[in-house]
C-alpha atoms as a PDB file:
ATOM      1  CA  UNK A   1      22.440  53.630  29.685  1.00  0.00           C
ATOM      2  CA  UNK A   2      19.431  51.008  29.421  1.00  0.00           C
ATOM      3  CA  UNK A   3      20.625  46.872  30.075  1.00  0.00           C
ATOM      4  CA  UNK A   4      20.444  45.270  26.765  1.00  0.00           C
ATOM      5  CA  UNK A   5      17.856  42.253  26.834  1.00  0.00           C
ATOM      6  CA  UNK A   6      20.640  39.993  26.587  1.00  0.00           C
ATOM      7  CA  UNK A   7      21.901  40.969  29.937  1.00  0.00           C
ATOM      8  CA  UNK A   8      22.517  38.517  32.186  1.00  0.00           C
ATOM      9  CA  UNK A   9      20.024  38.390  35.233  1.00  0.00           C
ATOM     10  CA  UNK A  10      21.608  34.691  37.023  1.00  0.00           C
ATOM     11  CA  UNK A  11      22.412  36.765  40.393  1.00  0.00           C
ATOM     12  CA  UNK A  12      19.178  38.220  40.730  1.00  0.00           C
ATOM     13  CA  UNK A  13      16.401  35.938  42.777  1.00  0.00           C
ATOM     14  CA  UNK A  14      13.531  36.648  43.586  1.00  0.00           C
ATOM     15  CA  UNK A  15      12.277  35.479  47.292  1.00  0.00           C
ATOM     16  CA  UNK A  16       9.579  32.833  47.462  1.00  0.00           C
ATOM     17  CA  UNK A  17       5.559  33.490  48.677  1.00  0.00           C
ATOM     18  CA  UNK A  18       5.468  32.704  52.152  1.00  0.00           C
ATOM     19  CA  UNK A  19       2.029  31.233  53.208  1.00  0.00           C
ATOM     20  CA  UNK A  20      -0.323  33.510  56.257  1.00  0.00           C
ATOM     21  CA  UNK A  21      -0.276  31.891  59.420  1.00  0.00           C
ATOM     22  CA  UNK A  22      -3.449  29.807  60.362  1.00  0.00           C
ATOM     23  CA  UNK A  23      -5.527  31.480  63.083  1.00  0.00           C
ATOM     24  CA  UNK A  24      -4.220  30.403  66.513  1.00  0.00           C
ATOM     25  CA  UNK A  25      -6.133  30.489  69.928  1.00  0.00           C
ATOM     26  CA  UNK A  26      -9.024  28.817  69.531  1.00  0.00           C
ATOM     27  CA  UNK A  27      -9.325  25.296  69.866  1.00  0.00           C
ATOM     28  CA  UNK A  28     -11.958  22.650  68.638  1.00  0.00           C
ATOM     29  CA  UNK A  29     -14.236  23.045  71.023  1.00  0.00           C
ATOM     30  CA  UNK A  30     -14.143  26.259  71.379  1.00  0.00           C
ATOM     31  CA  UNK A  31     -14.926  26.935  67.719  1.00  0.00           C
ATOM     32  CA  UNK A  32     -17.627  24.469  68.092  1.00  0.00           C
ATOM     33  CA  UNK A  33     -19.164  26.129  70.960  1.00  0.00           C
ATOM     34  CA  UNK A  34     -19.187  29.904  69.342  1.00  0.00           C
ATOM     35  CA  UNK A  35     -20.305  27.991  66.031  1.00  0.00           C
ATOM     36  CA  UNK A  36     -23.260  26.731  67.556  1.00  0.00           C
ATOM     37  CA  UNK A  37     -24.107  30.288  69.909  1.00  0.00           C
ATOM     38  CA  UNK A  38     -23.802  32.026  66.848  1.00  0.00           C
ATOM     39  CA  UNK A  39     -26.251  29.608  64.479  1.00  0.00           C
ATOM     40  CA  UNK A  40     -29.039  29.660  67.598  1.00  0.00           C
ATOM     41  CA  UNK A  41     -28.500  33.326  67.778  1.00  0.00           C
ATOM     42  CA  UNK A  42     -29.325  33.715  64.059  1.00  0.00           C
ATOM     43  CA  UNK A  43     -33.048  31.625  64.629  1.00  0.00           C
ATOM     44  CA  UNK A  44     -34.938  33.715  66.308  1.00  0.00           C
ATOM     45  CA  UNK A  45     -37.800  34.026  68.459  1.00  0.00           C
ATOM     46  CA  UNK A  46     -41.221  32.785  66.875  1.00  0.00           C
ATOM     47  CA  UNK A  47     -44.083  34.653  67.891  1.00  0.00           C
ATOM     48  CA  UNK A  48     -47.238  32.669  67.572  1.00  0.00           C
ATOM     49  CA  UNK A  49     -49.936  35.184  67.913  1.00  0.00           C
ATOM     50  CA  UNK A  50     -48.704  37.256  64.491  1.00  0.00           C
ATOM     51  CA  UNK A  51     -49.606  35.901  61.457  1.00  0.00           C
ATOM     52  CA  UNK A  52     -47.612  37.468  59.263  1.00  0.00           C
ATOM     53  CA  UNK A  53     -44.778  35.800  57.977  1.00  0.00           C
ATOM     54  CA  UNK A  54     -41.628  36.196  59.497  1.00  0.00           C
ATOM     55  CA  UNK A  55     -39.376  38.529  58.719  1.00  0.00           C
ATOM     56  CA  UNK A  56     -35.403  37.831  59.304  1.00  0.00           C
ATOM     57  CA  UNK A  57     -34.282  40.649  61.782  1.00  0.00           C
ATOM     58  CA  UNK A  58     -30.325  42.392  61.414  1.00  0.00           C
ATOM     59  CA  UNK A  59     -29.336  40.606  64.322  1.00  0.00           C
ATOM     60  CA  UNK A  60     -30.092  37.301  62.774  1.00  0.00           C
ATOM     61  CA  UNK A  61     -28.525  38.290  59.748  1.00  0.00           C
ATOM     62  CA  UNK A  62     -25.043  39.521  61.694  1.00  0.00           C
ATOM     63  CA  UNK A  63     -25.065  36.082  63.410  1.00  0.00           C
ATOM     64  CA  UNK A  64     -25.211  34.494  60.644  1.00  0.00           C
ATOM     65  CA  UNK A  65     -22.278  35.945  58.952  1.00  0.00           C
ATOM     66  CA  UNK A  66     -20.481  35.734  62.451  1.00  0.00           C
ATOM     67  CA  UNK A  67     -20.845  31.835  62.028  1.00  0.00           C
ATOM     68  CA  UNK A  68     -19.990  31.910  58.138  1.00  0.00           C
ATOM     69  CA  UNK A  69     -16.427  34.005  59.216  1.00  0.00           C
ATOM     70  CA  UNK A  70     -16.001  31.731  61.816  1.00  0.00           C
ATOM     71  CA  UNK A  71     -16.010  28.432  59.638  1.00  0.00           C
ATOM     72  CA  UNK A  72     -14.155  30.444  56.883  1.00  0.00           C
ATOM     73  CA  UNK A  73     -11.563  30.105  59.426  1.00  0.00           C
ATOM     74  CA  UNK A  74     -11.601  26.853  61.072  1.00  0.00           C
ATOM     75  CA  UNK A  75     -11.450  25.215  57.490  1.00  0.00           C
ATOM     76  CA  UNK A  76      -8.487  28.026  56.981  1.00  0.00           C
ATOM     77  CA  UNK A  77      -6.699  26.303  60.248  1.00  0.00           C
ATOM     78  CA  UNK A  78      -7.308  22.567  59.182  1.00  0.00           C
ATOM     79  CA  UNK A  79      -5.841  23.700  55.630  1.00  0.00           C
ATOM     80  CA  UNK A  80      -2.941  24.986  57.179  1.00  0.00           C
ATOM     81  CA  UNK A  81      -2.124  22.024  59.384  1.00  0.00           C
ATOM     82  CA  UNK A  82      -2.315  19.808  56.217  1.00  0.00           C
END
């Protein structure tokens, strides 16, 4: 037999989102330090004798996003201490 929609649902709760953790380990300096060996990673290494223009290599690229994910969680951290 199906509850009727009047039935009464007071007992049942339902539990409440708990927010993720922030990241932990890494401190301000550290993130700071990696941020900045990942953005000179992702320059490069001019070479003056081609004249061609430059093209942006994988490695740059992956460097890149390694110091894009490693903001995304830095600001993640500060939200969570807020």
């Amino acid at each position: 037999m199906r509850d009727s929609p009047s039935t009464n649902l007071g007992s049942v709760s339902t539990p409440r989102p708990h927010p993720l953790p922030g990241p932990k380990g890494l401190d301000t300096d550290e993130l700071r330090v990696t941020f900045d060996d990942l953005l000179a990673d992702s320059v490069g290494v001019a070479v003056p004798a081609v004249d061609e223009p430059e093209a942006v290599g994988d490695d740059q690229v992956a460097a890149l996003d390694g110091a894009h994910e490693l903001l995304a969680r830095a600001l993640a951290s500060l939200d969570t201490q807020h």
